[in-house]
Protein backbone atom coordinates (compact mmCIF):
# COMPACT_ATOMS: atom_id res chain seq x y z
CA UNK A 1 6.46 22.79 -21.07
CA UNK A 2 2.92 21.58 -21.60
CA UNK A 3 0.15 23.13 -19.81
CA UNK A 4 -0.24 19.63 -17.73
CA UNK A 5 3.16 20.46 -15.83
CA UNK A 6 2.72 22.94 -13.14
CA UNK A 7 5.07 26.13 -13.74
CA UNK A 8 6.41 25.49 -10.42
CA UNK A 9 7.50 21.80 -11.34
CA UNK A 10 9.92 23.62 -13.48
CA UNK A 11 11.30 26.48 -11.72
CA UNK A 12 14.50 26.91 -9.83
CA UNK A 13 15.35 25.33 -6.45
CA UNK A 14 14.96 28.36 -4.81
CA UNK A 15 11.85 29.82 -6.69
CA UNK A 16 10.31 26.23 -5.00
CA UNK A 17 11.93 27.37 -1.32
CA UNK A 18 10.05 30.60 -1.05
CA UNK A 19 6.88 29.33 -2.32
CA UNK A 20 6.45 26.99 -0.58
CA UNK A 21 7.61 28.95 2.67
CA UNK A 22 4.80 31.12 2.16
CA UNK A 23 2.42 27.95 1.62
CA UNK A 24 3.84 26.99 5.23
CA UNK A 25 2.85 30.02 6.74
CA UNK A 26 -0.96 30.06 5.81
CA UNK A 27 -0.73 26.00 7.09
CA UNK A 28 0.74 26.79 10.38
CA UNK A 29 -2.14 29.70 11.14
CA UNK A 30 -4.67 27.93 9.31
CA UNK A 31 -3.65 24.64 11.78
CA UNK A 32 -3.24 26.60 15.22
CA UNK A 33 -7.08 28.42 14.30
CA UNK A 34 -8.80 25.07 13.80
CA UNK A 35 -6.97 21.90 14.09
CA UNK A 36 -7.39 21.03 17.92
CA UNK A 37 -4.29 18.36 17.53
CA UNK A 38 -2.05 21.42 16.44
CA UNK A 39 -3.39 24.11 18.58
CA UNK A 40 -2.75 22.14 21.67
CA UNK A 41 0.72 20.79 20.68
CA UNK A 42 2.02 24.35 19.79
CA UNK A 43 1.23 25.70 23.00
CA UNK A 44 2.10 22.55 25.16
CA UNK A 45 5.85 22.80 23.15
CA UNK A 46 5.71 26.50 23.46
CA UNK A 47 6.03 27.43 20.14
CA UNK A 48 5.60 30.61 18.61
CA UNK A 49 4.50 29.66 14.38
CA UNK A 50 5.57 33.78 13.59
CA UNK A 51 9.17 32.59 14.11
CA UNK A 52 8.58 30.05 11.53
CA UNK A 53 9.75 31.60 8.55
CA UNK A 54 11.66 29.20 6.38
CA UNK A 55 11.81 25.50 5.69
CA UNK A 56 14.40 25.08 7.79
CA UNK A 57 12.44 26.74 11.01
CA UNK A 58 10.09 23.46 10.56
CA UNK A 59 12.38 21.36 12.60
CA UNK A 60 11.37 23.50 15.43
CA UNK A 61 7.82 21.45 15.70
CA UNK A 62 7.85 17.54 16.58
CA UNK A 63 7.28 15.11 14.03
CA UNK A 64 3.77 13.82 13.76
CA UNK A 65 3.26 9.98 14.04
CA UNK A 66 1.39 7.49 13.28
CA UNK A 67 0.57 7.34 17.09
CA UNK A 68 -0.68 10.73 17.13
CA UNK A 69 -2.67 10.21 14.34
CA UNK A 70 -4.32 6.68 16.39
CA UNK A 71 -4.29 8.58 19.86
CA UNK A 72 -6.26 11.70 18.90
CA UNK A 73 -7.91 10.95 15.54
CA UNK A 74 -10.67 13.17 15.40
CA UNK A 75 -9.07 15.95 17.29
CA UNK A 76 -7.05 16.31 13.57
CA UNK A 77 -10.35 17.47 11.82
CA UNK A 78 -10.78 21.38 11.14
CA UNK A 79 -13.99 21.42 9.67
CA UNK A 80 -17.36 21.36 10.82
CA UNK A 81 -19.17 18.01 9.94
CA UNK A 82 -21.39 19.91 7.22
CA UNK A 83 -18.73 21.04 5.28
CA UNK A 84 -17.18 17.16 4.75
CA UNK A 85 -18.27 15.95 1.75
CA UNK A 86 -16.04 11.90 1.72
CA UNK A 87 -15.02 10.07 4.99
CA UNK A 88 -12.07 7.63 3.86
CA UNK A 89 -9.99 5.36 5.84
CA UNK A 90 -6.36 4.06 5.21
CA UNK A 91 -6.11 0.36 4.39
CA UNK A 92 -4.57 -0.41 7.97
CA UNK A 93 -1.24 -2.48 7.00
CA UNK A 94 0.15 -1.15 9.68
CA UNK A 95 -2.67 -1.05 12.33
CA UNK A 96 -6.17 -0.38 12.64
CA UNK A 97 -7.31 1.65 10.12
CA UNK A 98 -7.82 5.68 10.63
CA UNK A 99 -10.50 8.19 9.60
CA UNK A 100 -9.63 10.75 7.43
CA UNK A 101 -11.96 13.44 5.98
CA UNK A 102 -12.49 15.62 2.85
CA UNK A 103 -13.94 18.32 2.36
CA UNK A 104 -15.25 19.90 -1.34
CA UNK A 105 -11.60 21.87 -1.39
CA UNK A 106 -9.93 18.57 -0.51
CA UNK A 107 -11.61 16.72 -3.56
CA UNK A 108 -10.64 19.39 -6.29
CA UNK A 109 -7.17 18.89 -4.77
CA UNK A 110 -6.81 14.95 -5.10
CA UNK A 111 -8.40 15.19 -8.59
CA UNK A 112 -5.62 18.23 -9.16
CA UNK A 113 -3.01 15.49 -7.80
CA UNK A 114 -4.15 12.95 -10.02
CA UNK A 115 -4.37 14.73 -13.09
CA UNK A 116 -0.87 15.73 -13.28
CA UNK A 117 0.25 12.73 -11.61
CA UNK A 118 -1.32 10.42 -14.40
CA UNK A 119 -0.06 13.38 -17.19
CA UNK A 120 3.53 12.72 -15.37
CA UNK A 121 2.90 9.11 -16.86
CA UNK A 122 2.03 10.07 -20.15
CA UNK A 123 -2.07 9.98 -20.06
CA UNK A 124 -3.63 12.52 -21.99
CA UNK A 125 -7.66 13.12 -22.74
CA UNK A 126 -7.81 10.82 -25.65
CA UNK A 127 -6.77 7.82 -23.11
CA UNK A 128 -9.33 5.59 -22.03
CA UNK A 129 -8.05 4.00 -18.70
CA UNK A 130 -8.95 0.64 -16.92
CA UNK A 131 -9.51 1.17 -13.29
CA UNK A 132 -8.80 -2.20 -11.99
CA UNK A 133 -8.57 -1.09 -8.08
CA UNK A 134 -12.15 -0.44 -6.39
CA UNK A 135 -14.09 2.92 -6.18
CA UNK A 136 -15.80 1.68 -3.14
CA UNK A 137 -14.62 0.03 0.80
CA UNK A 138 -14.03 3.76 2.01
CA UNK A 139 -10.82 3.77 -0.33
CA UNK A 140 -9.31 7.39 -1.45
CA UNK A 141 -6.82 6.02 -4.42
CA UNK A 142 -10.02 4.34 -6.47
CA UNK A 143 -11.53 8.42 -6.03
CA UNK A 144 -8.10 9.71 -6.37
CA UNK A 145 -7.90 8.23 -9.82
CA UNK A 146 -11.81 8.89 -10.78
CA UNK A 147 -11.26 12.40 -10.17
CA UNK A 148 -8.45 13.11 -11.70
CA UNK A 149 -9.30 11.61 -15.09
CA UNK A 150 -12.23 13.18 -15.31
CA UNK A 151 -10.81 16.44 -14.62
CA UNK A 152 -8.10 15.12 -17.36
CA UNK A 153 -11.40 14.60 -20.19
CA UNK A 154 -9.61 10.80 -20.36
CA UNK A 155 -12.54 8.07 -20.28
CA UNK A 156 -12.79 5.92 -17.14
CA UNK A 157 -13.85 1.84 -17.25
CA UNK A 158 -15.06 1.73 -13.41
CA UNK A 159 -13.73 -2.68 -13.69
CA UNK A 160 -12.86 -3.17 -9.84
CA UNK A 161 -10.11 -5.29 -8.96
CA UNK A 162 -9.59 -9.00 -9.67
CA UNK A 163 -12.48 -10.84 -12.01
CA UNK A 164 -9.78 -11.26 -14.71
CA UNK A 165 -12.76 -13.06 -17.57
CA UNK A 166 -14.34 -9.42 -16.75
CA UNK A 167 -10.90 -7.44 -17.44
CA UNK A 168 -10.08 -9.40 -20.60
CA UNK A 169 -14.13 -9.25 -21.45
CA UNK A 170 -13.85 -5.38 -20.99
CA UNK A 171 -10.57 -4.85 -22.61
CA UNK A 172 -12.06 -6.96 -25.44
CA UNK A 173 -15.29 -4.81 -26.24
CA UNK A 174 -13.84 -1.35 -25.21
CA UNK A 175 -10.33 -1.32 -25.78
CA UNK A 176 -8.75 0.82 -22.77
CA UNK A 177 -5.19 2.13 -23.55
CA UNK A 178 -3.69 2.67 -20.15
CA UNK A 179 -4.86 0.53 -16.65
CA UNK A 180 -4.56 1.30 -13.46
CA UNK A 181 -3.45 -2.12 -10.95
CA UNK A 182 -1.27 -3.69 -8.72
CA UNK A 183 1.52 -4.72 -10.49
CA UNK A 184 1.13 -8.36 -9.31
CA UNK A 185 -2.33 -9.11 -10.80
CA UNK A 186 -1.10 -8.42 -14.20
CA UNK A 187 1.06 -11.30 -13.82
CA UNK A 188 -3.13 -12.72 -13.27
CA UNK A 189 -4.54 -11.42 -15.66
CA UNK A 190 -1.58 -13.39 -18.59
CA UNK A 191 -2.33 -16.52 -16.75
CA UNK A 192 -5.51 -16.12 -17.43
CA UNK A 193 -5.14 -14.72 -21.02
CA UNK A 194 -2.89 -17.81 -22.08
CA UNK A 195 -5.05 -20.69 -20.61
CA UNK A 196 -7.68 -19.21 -22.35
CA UNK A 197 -6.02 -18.10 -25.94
CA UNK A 198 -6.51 -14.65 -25.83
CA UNK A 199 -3.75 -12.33 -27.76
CA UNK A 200 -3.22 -10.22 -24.56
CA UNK A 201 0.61 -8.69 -26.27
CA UNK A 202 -1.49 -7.08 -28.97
CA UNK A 203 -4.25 -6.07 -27.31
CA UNK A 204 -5.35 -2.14 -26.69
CA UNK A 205 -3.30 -1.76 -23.35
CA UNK A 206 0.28 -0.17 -23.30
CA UNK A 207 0.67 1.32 -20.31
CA UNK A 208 0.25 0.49 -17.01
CA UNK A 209 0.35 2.42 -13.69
CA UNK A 210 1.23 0.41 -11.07
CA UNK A 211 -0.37 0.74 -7.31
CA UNK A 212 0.21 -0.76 -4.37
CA UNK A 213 3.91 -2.78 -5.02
CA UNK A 214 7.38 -1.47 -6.22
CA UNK A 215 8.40 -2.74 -9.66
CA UNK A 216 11.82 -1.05 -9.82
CA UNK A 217 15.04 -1.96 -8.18
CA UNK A 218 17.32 1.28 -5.96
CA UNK A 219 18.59 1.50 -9.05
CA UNK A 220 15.67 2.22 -10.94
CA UNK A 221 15.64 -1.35 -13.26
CA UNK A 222 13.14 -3.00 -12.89
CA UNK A 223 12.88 -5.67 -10.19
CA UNK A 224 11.75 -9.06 -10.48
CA UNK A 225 8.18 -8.12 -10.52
CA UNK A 226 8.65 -5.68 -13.18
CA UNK A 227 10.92 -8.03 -15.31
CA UNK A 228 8.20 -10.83 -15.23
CA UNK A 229 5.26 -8.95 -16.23
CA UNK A 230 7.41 -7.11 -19.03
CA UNK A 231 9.28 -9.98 -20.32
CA UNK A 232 5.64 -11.69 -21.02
CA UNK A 233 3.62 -8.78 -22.19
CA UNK A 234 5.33 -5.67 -23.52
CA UNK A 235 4.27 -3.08 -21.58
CA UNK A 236 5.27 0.13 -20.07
CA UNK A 237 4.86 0.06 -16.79
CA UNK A 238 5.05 3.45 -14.37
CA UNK A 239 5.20 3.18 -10.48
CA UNK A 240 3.64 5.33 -8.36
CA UNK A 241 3.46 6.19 -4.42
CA UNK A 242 1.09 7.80 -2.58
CA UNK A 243 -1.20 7.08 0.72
CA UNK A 244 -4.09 8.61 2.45
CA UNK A 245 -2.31 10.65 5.00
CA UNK A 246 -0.85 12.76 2.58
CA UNK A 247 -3.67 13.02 -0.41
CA UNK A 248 -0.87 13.18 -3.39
CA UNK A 249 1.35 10.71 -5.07
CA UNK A 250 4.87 10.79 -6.42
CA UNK A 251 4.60 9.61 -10.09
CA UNK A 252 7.11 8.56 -12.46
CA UNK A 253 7.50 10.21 -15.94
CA UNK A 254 8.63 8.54 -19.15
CA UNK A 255 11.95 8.54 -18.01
CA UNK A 256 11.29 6.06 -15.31
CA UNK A 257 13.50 7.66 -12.58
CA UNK A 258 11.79 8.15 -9.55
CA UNK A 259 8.45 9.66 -8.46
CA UNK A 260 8.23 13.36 -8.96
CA UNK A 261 7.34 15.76 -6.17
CA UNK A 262 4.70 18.11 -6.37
CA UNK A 263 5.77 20.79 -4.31
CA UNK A 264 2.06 22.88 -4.37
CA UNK A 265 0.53 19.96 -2.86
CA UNK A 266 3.73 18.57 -0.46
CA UNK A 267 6.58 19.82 1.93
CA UNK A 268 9.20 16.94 1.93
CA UNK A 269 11.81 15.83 4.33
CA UNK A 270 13.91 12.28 4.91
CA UNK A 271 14.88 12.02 8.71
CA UNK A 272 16.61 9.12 10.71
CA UNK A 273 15.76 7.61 13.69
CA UNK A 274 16.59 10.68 15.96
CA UNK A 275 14.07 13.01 13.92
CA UNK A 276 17.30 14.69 11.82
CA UNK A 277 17.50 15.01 7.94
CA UNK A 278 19.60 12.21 6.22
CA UNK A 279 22.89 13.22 4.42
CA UNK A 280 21.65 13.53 0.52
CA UNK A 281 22.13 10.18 -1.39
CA UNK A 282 21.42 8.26 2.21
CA UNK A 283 17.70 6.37 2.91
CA UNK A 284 15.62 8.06 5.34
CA UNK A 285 11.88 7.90 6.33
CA UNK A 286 9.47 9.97 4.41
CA UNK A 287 8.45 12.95 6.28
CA UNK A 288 5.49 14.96 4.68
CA UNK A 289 3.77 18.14 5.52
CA UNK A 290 0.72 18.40 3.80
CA UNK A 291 -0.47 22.21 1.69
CA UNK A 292 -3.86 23.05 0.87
CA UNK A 293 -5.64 20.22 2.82
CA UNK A 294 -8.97 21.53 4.63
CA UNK A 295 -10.18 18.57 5.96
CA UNK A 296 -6.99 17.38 7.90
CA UNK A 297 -3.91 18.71 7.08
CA UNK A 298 -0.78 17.15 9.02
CA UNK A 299 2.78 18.57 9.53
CA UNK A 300 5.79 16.73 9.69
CA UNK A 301 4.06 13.74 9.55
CA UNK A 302 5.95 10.72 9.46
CA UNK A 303 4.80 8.45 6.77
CA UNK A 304 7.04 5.20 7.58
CA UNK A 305 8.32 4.86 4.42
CA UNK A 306 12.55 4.46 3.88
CA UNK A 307 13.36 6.23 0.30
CA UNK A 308 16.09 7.83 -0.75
CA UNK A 309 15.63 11.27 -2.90
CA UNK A 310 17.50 12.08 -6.10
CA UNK A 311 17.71 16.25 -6.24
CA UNK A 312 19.13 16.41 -10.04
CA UNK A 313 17.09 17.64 -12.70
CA UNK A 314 15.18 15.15 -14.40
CA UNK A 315 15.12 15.18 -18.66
CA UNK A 316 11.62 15.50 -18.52
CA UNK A 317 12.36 19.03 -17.64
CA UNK A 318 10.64 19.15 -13.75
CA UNK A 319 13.43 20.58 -11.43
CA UNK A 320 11.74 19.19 -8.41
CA UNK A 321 13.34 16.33 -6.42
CA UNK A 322 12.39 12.45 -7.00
CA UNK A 323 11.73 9.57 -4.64
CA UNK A 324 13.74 6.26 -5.34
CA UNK A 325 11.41 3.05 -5.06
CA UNK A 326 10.40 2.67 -1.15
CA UNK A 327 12.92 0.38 0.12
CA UNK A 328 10.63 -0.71 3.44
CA UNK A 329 8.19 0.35 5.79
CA UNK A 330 10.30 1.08 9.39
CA UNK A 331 7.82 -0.87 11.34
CA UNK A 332 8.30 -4.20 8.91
CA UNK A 333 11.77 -4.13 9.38
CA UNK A 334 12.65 -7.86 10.29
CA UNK A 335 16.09 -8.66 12.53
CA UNK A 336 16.41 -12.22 11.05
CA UNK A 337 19.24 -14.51 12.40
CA UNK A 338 21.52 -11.16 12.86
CA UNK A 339 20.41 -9.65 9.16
CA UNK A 340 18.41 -6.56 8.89
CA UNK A 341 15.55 -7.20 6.26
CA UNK A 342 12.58 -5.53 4.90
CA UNK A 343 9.93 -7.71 2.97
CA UNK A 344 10.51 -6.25 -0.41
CA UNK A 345 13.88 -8.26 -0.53
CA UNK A 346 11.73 -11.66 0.42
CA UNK A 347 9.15 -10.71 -2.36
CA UNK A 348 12.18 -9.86 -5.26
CA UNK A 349 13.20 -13.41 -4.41
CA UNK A 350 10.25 -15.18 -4.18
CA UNK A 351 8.71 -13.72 -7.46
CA UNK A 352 11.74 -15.34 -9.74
CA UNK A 353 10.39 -18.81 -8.43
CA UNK A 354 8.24 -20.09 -11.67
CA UNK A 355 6.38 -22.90 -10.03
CA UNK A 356 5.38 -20.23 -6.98
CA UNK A 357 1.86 -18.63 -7.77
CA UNK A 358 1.44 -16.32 -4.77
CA UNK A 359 2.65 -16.09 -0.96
CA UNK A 360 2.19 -14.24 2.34
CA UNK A 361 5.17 -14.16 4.69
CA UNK A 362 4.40 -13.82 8.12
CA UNK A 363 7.10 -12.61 10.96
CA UNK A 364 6.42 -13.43 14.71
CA UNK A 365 8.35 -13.65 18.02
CA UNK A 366 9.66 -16.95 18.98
CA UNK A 367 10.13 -18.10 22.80
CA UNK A 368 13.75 -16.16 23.06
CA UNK A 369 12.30 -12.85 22.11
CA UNK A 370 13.64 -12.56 18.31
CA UNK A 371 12.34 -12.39 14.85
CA UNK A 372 10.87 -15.65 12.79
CA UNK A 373 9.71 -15.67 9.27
CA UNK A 374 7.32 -18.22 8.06
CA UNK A 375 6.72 -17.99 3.89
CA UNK A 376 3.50 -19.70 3.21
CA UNK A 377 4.01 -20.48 -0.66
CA UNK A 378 1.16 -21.52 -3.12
CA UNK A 379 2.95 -23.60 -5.55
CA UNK A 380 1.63 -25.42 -9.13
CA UNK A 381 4.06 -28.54 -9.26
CA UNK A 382 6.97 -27.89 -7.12
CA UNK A 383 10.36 -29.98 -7.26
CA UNK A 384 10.54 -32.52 -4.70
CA UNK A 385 13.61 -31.04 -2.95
CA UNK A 386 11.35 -27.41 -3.50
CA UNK A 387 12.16 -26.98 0.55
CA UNK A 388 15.94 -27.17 -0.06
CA UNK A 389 16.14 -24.93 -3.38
CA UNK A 390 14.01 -22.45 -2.21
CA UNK A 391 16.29 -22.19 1.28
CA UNK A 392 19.18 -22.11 -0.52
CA UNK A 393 18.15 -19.40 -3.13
CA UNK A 394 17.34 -17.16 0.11
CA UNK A 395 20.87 -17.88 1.40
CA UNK A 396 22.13 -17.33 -1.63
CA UNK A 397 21.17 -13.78 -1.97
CA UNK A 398 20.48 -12.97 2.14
CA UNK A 399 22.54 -15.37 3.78
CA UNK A 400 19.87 -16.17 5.95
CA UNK A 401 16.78 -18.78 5.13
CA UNK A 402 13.34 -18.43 6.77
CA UNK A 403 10.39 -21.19 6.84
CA UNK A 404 8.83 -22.39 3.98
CA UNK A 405 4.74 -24.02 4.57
CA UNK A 406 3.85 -25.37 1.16
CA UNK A 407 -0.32 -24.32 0.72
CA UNK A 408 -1.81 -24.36 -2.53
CA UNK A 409 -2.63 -21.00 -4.82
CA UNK A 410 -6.07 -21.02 -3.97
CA UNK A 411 -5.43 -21.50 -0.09
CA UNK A 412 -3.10 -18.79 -0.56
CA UNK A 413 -5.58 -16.62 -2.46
CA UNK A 414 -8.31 -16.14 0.51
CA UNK A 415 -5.85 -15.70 3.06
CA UNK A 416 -4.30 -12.63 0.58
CA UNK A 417 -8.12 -11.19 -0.18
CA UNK A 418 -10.42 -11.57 2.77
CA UNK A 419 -13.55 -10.29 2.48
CA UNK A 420 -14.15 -6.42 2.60
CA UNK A 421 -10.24 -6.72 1.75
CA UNK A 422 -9.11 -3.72 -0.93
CA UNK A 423 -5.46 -4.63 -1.82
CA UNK A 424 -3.76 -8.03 -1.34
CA UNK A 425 -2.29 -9.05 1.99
CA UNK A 426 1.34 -10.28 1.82
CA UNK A 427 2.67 -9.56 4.65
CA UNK A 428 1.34 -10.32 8.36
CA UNK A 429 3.20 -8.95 11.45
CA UNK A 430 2.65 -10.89 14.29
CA UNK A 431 5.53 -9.52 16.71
């Protein structure tokens, strides 16, 4: 295997088991010394962290939650302010947004995440990549990526997102191979390239890694994001996962099968609703306990996230598990009319509209206590009956049809990028 893939990426199921038992074991002392969070749950559950001596014994100590994390932010840290080097905060879909920290230790890390995440995709030194996401805002991913190429030797164009005259201007004049972006702006950026005559299927980008939005069905095809941007400009796109809490991503390889684990850097489990581990092939919430984080490390932490994991070895010769697409966040889960929906199924459909440019769907409570979903649609030219058709496309595939309000792109546009705003907003929880 090449130097870029970890020996322990490769090694047997087992092999992965007791090493990263042992990496538990330096967390849990390492959290009850200095994490004030940990110290005070262990003793207030009574539990002994010598008894914890396998993977298994981790279902012993309660989940961490987002709550917890909201409730007793700062009591997380385990370092002295002189030794933090980056204060971050996570992009607050969910709620406000919380303070993380990182320390010199925690840096080397990320960029050590990074570098074999964006080798799982292919990237190499001679690479120049096209950072369309921002460095700045308090954002780790924009670092994240930074670090890791330059601890890769790739080169770096520092573009920021949106400005697509400045992407195709840079592209132009320094001709990037791989870029970094949500998956949706690329769909922007061909607009853009064909109103204004610009070659963009022959130009210097391939690859693209794709932040922020899934682009492949359960199945691993790609969805109707994926198919839209692909069947314009032939690309190959990779999807990746990853979030502040846990400081690491889940990348895909060539194969395009799932994110890969990285099982120095995470401890992975998939519970239900009662805090137990899904049967294998079932959905279940991403569960992460985090190894070798200074700063604020976090056990059993809860991430929100429904995936499913696929445990077979993957061709690209890692033996360590994959994560399907995420299929939903729990908390977005909408009850709709008697149907259980996430907003990934509203955005699959929405996206094979041609005439609709962008949306936000927003869910509230109506005056009998359930779920309503409003789709506010920027649209170039819609059919007259557009109301109708786009009702009965959503019963068509959901049984179930929400609100449409018919805004125009750029209307649409501020409401997904306020100001100060570092990904786009398409989905607003009012409940």
């Amino acid at each position: 295997m090449s130097a870029l893939v970890p020996d322990i990426e490769t090694r047997s199921v087992m092999d992965i088991k007791l090493f990263q038992e042992k990496k538990l074991a330096d967390l849990l002392t390492y959290a009850n010394t200095h994490s004030a969070f940990y110290k005070a749950r262990f003793k207030e559950k009574k539990i002994d962290i010598s008894k914890i001596k396998t993977l298994d014994d981790l279902k012993t100590i309660p989940v961490t939650s987002k709550d917890d994390l909201y409730n007793h932010n700062l009591d997380f840290i385990c370092v002295s302010s002189d030794k933090i080097i980056d204060y971050v905060t996570t992009s607050g879909t969910l709620g406000d947004p919380l303070t993380f920290v990182l320390t010199d230790k925690d840096l080397d890390r990320l960029a050590y995440n990074e570098h074999i995440s964006l080798a799982c995709a292919g990237g190499t030194k001679k690479d120049i990549y096209q950072l369309m996401t921002t460095l700045d805002r308090r954002f780790m991913a924009g670092m994240a990526y930074f670090l890791g190429l330059k601890q890769m030797g790739a080169g770096v164009v520092r573009v920021g997102n949106g400005m697509p005259e400045f992407q195709w201007d840079t592209i132009k004049r320094l001709k990037p191979t791989v870029a970094i972006a949500v998956p949706s702006f690329l769909l922007k950026l061909i607009e853009f390239a064909e109103q204004n005559h610009i070659d963009y299927k022959n130009c210097s980008i391939k690859k693209v890694v794709c932040i922020g939005e899934a682009i492949r069905n359960e199945d691993f095809t790609y969805n109707t994001l994926g198919k839209r941007i692909t069947d314009k400009w032939p690309l190959q796109l990779f999807s990746t996962y990853a979030s502040t809490e846990m400081g690491a991503a889940f990348t895909e390889c060539e194969t395009g099968k799932g994110g890969h684990h990285h099982p120095e850097l995470l401890i992975v489990e998939f519970l239900d609703d009662q805090n137990q581990p899904v049967i294998e092939g079932e959905a279940g919430e991403l569960t992460v306990t985090t190894l070798g984080v200074e700063g604020m490390p976090l056990i059993r932490f809860k991430t929100g996230d429904i995936c499913k994991a696929h445990y077979d070895p993957c061709k690209c010769g890692r033996t360590t598990l994959r994560i399907s697409p995420i299929l939903g966040r729990k908390q977005q889960m909408i009850k709709f009319k008697g149907t259980s929906l996430y907003p990934p199924s509203l955005y699959d459909i929405l996206n094979t509209v041609p005439y609709i440019k962008n949306f936000i769907i927003e869910v509230y409570t109506n005056d009998i206590g359930t779920d309503e979903i409003v789709i506010n649609i920027g649209a170039v030219d819609p059919p007259e009956n557009f109301d109708k058709e786009l009702k009965d496309h959503f019963r068509a595939k959901l049984r179930v049809a929400p609100t449409i309000v018919l805004q125009t792109p750029e209307s649409i546009s501020k409401q997904q990028l306020p100001e100060m705003s570092r990904k786009p907003i398409t989905f607003i929880d009012r409940r």
